[in-house]
C-alpha atoms as a PDB file:
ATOM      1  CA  UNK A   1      94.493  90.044  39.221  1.00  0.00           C
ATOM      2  CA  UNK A   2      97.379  91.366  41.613  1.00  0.00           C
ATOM      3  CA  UNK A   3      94.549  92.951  44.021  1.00  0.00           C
ATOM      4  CA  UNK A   4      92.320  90.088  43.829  1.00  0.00           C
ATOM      5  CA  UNK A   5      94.784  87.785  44.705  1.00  0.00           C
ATOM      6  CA  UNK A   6      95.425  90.014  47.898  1.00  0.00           C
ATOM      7  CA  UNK A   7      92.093  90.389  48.834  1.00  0.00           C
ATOM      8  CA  UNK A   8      92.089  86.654  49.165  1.00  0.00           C
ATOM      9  CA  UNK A   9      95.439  86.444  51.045  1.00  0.00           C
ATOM     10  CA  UNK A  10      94.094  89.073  53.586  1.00  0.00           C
ATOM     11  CA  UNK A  11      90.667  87.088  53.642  1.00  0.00           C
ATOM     12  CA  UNK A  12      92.351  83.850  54.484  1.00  0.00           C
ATOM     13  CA  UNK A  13      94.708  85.544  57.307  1.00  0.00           C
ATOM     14  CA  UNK A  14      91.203  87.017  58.913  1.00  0.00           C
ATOM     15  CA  UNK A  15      90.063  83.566  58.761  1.00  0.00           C
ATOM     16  CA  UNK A  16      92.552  82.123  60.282  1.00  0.00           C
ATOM     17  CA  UNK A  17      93.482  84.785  63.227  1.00  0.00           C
ATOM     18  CA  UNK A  18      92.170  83.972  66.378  1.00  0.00           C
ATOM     19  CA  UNK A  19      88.791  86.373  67.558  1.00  0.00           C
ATOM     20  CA  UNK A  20      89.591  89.012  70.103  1.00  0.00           C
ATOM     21  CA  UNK A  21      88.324  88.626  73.227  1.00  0.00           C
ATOM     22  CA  UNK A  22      85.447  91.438  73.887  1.00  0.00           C
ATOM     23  CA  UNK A  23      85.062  93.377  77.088  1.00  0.00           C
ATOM     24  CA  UNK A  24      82.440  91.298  79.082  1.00  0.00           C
ATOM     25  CA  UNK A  25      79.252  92.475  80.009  1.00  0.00           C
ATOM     26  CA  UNK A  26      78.244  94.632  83.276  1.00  0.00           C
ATOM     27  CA  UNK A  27      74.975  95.913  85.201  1.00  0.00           C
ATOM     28  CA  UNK A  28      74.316 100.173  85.248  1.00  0.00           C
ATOM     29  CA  UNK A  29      75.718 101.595  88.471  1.00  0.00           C
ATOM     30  CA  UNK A  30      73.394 101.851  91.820  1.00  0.00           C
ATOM     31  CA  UNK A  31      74.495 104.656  93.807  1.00  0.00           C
ATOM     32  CA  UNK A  32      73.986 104.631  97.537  1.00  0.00           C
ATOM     33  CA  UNK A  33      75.450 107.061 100.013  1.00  0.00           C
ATOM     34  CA  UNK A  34      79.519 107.894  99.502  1.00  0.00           C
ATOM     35  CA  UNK A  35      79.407 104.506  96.967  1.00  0.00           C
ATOM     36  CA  UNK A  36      78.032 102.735  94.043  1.00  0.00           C
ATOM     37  CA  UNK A  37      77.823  98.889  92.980  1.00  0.00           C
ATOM     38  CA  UNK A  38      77.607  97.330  89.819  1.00  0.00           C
ATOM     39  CA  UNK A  39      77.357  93.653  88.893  1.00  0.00           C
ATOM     40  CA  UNK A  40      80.662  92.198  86.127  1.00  0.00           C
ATOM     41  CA  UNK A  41      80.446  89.377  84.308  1.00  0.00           C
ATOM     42  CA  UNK A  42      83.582  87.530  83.173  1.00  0.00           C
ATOM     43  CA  UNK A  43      83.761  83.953  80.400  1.00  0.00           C
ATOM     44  CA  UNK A  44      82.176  80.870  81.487  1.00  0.00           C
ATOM     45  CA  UNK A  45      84.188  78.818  83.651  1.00  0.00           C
ATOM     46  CA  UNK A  46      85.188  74.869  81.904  1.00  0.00           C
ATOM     47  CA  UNK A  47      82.875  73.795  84.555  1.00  0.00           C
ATOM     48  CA  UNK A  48      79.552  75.458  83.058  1.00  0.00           C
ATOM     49  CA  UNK A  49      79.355  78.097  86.320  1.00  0.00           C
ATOM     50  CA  UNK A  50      79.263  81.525  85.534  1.00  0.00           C
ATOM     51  CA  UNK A  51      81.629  84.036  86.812  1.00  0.00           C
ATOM     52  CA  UNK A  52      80.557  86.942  88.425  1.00  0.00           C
ATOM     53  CA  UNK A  53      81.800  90.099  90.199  1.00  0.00           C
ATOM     54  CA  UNK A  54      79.953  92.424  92.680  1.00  0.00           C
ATOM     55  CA  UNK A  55      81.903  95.834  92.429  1.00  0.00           C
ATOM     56  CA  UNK A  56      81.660  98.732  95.372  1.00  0.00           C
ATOM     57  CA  UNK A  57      83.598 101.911  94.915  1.00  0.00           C
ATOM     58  CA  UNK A  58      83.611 104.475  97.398  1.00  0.00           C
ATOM     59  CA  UNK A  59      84.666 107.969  97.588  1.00  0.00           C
ATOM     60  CA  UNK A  60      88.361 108.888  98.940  1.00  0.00           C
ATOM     61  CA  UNK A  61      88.609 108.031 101.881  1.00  0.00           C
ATOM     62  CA  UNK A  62      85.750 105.231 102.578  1.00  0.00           C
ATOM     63  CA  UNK A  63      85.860 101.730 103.480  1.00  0.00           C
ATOM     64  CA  UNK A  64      83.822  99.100 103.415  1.00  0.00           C
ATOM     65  CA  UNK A  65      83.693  95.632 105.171  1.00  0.00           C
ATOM     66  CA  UNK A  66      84.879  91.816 104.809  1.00  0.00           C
ATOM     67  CA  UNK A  67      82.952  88.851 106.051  1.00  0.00           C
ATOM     68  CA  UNK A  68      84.402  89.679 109.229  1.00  0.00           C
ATOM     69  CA  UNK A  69      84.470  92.925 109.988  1.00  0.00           C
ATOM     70  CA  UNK A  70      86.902  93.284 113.001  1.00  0.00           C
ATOM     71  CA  UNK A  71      86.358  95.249 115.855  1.00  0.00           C
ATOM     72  CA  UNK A  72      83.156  97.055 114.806  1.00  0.00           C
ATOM     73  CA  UNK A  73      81.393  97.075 110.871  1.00  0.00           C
ATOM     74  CA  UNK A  74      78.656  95.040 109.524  1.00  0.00           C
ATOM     75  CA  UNK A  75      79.903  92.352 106.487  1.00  0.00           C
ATOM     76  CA  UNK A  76      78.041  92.786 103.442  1.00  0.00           C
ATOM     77  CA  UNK A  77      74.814  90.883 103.145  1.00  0.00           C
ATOM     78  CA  UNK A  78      73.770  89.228  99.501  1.00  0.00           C
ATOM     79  CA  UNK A  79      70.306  88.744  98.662  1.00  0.00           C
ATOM     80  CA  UNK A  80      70.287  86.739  95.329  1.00  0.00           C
ATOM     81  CA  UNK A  81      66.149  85.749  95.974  1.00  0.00           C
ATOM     82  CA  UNK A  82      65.104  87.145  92.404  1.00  0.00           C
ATOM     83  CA  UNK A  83      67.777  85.890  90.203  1.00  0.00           C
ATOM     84  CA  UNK A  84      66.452  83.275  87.514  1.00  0.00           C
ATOM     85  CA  UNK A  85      68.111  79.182  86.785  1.00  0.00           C
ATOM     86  CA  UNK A  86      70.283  79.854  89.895  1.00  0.00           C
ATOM     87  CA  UNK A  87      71.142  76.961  91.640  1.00  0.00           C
ATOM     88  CA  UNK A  88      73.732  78.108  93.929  1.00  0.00           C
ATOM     89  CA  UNK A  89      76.097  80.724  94.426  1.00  0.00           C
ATOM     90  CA  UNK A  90      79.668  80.823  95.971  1.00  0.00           C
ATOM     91  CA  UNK A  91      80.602  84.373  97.383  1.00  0.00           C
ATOM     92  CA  UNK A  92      84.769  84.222  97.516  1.00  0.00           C
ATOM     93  CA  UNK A  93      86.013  86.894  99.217  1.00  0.00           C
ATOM     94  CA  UNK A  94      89.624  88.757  98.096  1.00  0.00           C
ATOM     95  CA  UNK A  95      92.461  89.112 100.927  1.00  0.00           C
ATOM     96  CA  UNK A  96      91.339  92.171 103.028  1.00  0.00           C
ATOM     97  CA  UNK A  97      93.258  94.589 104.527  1.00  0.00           C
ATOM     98  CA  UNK A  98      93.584  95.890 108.605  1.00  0.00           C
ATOM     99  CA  UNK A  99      92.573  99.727 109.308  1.00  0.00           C
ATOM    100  CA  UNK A 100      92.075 101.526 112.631  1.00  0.00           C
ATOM    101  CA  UNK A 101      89.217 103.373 113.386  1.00  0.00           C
ATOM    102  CA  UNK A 102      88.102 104.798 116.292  1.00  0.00           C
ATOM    103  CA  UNK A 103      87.312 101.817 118.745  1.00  0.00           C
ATOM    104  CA  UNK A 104      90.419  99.281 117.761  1.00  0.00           C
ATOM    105  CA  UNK A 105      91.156  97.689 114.218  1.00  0.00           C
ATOM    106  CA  UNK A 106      88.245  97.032 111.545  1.00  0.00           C
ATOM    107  CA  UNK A 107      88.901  94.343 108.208  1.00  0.00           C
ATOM    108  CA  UNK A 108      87.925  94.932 105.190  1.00  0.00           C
ATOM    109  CA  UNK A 109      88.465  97.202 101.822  1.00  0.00           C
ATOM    110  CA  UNK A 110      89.568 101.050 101.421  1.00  0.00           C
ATOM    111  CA  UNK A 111      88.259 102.777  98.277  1.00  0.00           C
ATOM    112  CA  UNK A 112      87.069  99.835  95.791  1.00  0.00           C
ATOM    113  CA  UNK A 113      86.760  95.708  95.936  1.00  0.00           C
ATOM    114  CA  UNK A 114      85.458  93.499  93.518  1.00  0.00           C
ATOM    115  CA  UNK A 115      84.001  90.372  95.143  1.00  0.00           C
ATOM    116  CA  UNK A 116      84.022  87.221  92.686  1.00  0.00           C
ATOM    117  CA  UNK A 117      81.041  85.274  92.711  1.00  0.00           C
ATOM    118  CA  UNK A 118      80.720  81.836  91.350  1.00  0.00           C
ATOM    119  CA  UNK A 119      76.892  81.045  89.939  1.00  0.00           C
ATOM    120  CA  UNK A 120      76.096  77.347  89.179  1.00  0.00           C
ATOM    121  CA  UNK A 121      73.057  77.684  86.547  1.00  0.00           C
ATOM    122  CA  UNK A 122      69.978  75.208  87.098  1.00  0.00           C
ATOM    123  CA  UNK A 123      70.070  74.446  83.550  1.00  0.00           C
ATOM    124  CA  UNK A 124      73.522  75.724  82.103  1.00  0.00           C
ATOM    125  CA  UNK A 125      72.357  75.463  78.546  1.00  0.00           C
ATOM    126  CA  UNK A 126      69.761  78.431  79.408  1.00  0.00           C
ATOM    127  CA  UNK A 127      70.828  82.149  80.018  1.00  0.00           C
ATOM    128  CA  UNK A 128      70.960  83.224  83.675  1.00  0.00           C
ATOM    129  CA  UNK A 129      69.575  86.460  85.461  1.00  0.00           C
ATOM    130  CA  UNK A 130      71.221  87.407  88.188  1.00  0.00           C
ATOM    131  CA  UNK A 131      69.647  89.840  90.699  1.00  0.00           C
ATOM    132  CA  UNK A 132      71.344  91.402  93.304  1.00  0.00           C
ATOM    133  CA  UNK A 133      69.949  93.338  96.462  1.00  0.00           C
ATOM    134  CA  UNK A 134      73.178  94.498  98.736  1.00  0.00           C
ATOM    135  CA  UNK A 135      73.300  95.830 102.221  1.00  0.00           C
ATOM    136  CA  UNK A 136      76.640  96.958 103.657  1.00  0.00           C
ATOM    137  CA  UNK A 137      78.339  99.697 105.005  1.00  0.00           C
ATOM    138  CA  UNK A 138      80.974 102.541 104.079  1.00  0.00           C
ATOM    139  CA  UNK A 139      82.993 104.186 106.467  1.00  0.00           C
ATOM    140  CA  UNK A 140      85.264 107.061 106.969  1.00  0.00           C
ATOM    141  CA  UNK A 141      85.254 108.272 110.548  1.00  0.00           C
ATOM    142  CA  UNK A 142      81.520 107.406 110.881  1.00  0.00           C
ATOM    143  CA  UNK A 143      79.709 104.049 109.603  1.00  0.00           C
ATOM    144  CA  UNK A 144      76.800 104.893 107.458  1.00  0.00           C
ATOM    145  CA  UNK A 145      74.345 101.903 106.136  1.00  0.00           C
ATOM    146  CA  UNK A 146      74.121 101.968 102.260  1.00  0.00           C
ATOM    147  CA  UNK A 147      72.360  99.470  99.799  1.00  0.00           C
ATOM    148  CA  UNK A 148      72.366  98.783  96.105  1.00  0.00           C
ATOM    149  CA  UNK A 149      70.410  96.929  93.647  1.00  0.00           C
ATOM    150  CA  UNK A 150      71.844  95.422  90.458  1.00  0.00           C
ATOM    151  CA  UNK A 151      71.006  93.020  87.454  1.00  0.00           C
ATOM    152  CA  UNK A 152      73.128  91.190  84.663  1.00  0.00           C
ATOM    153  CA  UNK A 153      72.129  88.557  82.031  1.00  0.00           C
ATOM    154  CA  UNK A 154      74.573  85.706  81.716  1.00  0.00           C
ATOM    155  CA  UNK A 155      74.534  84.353  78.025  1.00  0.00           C
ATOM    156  CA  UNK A 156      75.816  79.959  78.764  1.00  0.00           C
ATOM    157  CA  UNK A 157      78.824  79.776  76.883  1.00  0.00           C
ATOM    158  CA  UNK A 158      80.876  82.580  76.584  1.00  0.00           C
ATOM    159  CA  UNK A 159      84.460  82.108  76.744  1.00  0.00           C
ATOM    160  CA  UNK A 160      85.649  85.175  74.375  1.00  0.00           C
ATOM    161  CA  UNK A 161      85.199  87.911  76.564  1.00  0.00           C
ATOM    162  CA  UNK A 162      87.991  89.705  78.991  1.00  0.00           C
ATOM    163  CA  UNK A 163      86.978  91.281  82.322  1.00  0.00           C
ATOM    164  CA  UNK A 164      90.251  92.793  84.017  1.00  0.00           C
ATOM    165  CA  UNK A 165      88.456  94.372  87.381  1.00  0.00           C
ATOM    166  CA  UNK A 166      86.849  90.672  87.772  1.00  0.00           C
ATOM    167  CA  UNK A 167      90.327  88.874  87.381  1.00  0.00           C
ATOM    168  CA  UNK A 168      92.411  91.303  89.148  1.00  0.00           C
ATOM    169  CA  UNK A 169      90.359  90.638  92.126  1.00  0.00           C
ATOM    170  CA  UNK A 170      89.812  86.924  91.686  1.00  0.00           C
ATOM    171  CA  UNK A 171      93.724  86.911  91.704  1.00  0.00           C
ATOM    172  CA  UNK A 172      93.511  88.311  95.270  1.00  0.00           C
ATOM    173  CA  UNK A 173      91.070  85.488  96.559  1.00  0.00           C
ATOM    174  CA  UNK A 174      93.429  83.256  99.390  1.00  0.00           C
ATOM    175  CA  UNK A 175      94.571  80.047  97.949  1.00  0.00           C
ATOM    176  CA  UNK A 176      93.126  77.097  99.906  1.00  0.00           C
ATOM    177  CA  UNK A 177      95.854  75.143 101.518  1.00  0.00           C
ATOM    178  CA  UNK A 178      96.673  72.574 103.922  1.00  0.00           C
ATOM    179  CA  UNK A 179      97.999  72.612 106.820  1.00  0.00           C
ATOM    180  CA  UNK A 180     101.957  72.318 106.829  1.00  0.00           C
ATOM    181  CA  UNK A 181     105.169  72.904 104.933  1.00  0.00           C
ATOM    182  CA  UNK A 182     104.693  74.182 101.139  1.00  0.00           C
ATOM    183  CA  UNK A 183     107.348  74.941  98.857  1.00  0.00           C
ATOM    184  CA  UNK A 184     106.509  77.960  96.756  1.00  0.00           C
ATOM    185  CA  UNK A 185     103.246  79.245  98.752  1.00  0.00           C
ATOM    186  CA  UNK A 186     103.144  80.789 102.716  1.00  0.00           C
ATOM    187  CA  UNK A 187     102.378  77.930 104.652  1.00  0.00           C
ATOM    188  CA  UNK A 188     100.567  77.287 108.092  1.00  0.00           C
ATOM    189  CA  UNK A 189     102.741  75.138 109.631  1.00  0.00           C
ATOM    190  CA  UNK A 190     100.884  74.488 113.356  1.00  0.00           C
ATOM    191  CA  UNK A 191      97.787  76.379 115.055  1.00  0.00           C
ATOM    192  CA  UNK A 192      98.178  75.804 118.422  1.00  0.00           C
ATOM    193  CA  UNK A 193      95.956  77.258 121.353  1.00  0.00           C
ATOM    194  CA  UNK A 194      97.880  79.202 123.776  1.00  0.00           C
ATOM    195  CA  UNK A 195      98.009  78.621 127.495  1.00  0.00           C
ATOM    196  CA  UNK A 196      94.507  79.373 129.756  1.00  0.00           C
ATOM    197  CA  UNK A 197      94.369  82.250 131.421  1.00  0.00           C
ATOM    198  CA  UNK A 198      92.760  85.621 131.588  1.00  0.00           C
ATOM    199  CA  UNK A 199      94.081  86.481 127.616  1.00  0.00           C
ATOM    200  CA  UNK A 200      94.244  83.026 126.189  1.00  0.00           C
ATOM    201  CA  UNK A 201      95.466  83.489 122.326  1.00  0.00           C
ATOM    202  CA  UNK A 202      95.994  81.498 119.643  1.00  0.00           C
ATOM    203  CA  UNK A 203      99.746  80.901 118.244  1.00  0.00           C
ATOM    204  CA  UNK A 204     100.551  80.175 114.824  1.00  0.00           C
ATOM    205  CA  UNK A 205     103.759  78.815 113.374  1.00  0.00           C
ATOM    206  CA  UNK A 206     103.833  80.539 109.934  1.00  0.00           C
ATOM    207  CA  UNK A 207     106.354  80.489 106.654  1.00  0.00           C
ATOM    208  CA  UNK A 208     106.866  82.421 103.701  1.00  0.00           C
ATOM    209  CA  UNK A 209     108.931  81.229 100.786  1.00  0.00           C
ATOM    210  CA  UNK A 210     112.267  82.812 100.292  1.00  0.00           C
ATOM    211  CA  UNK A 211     111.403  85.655  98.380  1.00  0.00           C
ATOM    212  CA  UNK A 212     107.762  86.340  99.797  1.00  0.00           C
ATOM    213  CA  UNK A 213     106.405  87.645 103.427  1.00  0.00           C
ATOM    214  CA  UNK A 214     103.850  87.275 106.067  1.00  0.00           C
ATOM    215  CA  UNK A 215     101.952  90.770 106.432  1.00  0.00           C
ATOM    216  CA  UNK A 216      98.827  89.943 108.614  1.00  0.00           C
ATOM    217  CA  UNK A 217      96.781  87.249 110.147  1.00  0.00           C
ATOM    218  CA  UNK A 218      93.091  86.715 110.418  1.00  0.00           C
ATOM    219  CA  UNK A 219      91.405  83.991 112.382  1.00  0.00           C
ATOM    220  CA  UNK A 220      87.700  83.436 112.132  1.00  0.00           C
ATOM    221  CA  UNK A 221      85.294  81.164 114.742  1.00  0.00           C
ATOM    222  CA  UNK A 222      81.658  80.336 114.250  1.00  0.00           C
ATOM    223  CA  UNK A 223      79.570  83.025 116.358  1.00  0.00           C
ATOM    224  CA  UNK A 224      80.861  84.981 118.760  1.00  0.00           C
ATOM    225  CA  UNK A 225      84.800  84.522 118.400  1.00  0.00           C
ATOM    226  CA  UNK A 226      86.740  87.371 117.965  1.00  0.00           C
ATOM    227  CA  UNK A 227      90.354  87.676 117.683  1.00  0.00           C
ATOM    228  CA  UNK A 228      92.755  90.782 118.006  1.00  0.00           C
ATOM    229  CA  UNK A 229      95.741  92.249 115.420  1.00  0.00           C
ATOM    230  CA  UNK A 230      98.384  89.360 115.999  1.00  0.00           C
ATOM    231  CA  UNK A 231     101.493  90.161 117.204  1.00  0.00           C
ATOM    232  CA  UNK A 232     104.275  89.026 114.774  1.00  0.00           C
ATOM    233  CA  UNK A 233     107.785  87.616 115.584  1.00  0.00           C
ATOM    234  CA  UNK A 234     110.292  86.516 112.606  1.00  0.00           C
ATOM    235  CA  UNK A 235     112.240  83.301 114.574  1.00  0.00           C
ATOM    236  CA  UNK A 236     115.644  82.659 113.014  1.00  0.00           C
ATOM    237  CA  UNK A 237     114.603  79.209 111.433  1.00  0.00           C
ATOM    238  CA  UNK A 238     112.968  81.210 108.542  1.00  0.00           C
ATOM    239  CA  UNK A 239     109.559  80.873 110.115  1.00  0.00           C
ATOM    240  CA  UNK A 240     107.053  83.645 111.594  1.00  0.00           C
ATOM    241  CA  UNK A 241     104.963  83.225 114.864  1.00  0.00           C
ATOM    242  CA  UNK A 242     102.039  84.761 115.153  1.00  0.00           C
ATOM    243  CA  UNK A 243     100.454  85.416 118.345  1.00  0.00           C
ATOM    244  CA  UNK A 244      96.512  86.257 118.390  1.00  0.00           C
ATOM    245  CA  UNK A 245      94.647  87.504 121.600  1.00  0.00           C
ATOM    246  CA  UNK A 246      91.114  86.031 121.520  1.00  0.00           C
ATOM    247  CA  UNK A 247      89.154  88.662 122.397  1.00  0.00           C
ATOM    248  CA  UNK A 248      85.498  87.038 122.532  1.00  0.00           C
ATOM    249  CA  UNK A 249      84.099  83.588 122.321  1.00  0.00           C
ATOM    250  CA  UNK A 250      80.911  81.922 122.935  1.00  0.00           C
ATOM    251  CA  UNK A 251      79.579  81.104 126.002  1.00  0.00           C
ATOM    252  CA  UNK A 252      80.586  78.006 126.538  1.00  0.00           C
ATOM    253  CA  UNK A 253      82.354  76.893 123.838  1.00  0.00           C
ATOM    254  CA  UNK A 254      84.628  73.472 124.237  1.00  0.00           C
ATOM    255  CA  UNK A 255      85.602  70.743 122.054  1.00  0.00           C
ATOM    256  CA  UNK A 256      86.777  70.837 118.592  1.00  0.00           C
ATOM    257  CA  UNK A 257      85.899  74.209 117.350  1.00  0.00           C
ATOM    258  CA  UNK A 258      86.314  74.946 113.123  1.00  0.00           C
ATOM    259  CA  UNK A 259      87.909  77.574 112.708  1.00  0.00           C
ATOM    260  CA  UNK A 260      89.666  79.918 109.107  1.00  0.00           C
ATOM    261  CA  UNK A 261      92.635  81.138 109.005  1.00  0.00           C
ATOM    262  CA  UNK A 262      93.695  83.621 106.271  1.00  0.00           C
ATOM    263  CA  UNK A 263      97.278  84.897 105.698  1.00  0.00           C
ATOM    264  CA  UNK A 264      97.702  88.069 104.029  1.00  0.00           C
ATOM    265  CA  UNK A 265     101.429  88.205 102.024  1.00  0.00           C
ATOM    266  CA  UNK A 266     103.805  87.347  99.232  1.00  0.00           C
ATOM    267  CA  UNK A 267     103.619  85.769  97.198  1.00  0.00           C
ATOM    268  CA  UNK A 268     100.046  85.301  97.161  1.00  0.00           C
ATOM    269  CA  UNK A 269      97.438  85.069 100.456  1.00  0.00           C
ATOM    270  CA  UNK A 270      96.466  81.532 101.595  1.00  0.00           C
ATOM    271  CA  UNK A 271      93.353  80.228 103.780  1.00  0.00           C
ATOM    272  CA  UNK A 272      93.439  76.810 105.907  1.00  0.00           C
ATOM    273  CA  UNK A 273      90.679  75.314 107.412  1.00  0.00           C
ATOM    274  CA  UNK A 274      90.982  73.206 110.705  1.00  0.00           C
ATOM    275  CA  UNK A 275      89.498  72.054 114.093  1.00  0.00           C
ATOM    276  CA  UNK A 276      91.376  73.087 117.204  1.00  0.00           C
ATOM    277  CA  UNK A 277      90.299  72.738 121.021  1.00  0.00           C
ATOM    278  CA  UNK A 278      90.873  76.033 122.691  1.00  0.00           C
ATOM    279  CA  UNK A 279      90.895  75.830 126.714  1.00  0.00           C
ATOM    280  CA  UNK A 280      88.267  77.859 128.747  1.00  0.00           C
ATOM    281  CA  UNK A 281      89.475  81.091 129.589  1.00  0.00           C
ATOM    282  CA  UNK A 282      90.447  81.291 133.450  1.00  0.00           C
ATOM    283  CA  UNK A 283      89.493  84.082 135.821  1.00  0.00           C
END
């Protein structure tokens, strides 16, 4: 009776404790030259899209590229053309990092990066295939081309299942914010273009909160623009000014121009998005 009675109890407390999360689901490896890739899944977001990673190692020593590469690289380039009930995909890219090579500074990742993917399924209630061709590029002291192929079944649904690699990395991808003051996040307080003149540059008025920091800068334009390592100067108001050499720009170019900036720092990076009118470069 005594043993029945606790084979019951310990039914019951199965019952009721909550299901362990299971390791999600990934793609084999495709190996490539110095590196491999690998497709993670991670749960279903509340929104129905599925959560994806695209995972590059590389061997010690290697480095591979952001969306903008810097100085010199090639950025990654997706082909998603033979996946099945995709409707779109949304590529988010973690905080990179600056490293010299041998013609300036290059952006991107040393050793291994996860790049979070969000996949909105055509039907959601249907499983999704997603099928991944990847060109890119590692890098030690040379750049060599490499490519991988890789593809993962997404089951709709699945909100039990853990993927550390995928959320370590998500964790890295810049927080969107607006431009001005913010109390617990770095903020970008003014963009301003610099003066005209045979280096015009970009200054930014930049704060951290108390206990965080500003580590680096990255400004994107459409096309051609290109922008150097800023030049960082702590003012004694608490705030950080950044000052960025524009090294290229279309031919050209006037008016309201889009432009991304990304801060790199404590407590977590941050991207803002704005329009600013830089002045035509003088002779």
């Amino acid at each position: 009776m005594k043993s029945a009675l606790l084979s019951l109890a310990l039914a019951a407390l199965a019952f009721s404790a909550p299901a362990q999360a299971q390791e999600a689901a990934v793609s084999s490896w495709s190996r490539s030259t110095h590196s491999s890739i690998r497709l993670i899944a991670g749960a279903t977001a509340p929104s129905g899209k599925q959560r994806i990673g695209v995972e590059i190692t590389m061997a010690p020593g290697y480095k591979t590229y952001w969306r903008n590469p810097g100085d010199s690289g090639v950025p990654p380039s997706f082909d998603w053309s033979g996946s099945t009930n995709v409707g779109g995909l949304d590529v988010r890219w973690p905080a990179p990092e600056r490293f010299e090579d041998g013609t300036g500074f290059s952006i991107g990742y040393v050793g291994e990066v996860v790049v979070p993917v969000s996949v909105q399924p055509v039907d959601p209630s249907k499983p999704v295939l997603v099928v991944l061709k990847l060109d890119y590029a590692v890098c030690e002291k040379m750049c060599i081309p490499a490519k991988g192929e890789a593809q993962l079944w997404l089951e709709p649904g699945v909100t039990s299942v853990t993927s550390p690699r995928l959320e370590s990395f998500e964790a890295r991808v810049p927080i969107p914010v607006k431009l001005g003051p913010h109390k617990e996040k770095i903020s970008v307080i003014e963009v301003l273009p610099g003066e005209a003149g045979p280096e015009p540059k970009v200054k930014l008025v930049l704060q951290a909160p108390p206990d965080g920091a500003i580590e680096d800068v990255f400004v994107e334009g459409p096309g051609a623009w290109s922008f150097s390592k800023p030049v960082l100067k702590p003012q004694a108001d608490g705030t950080v000014l950044a000052h960025v050499r524009i090294t290229d720009r279309p031919k050209g170019a006037a008016g309201p121009v889009p432009f991304i900036v990304t801060v790199r720092g404590k407590p977590a990076a941050v991207e803002t998005r704005l329009e600013l009118d830089i002045p035509v470069a003088k002779p």
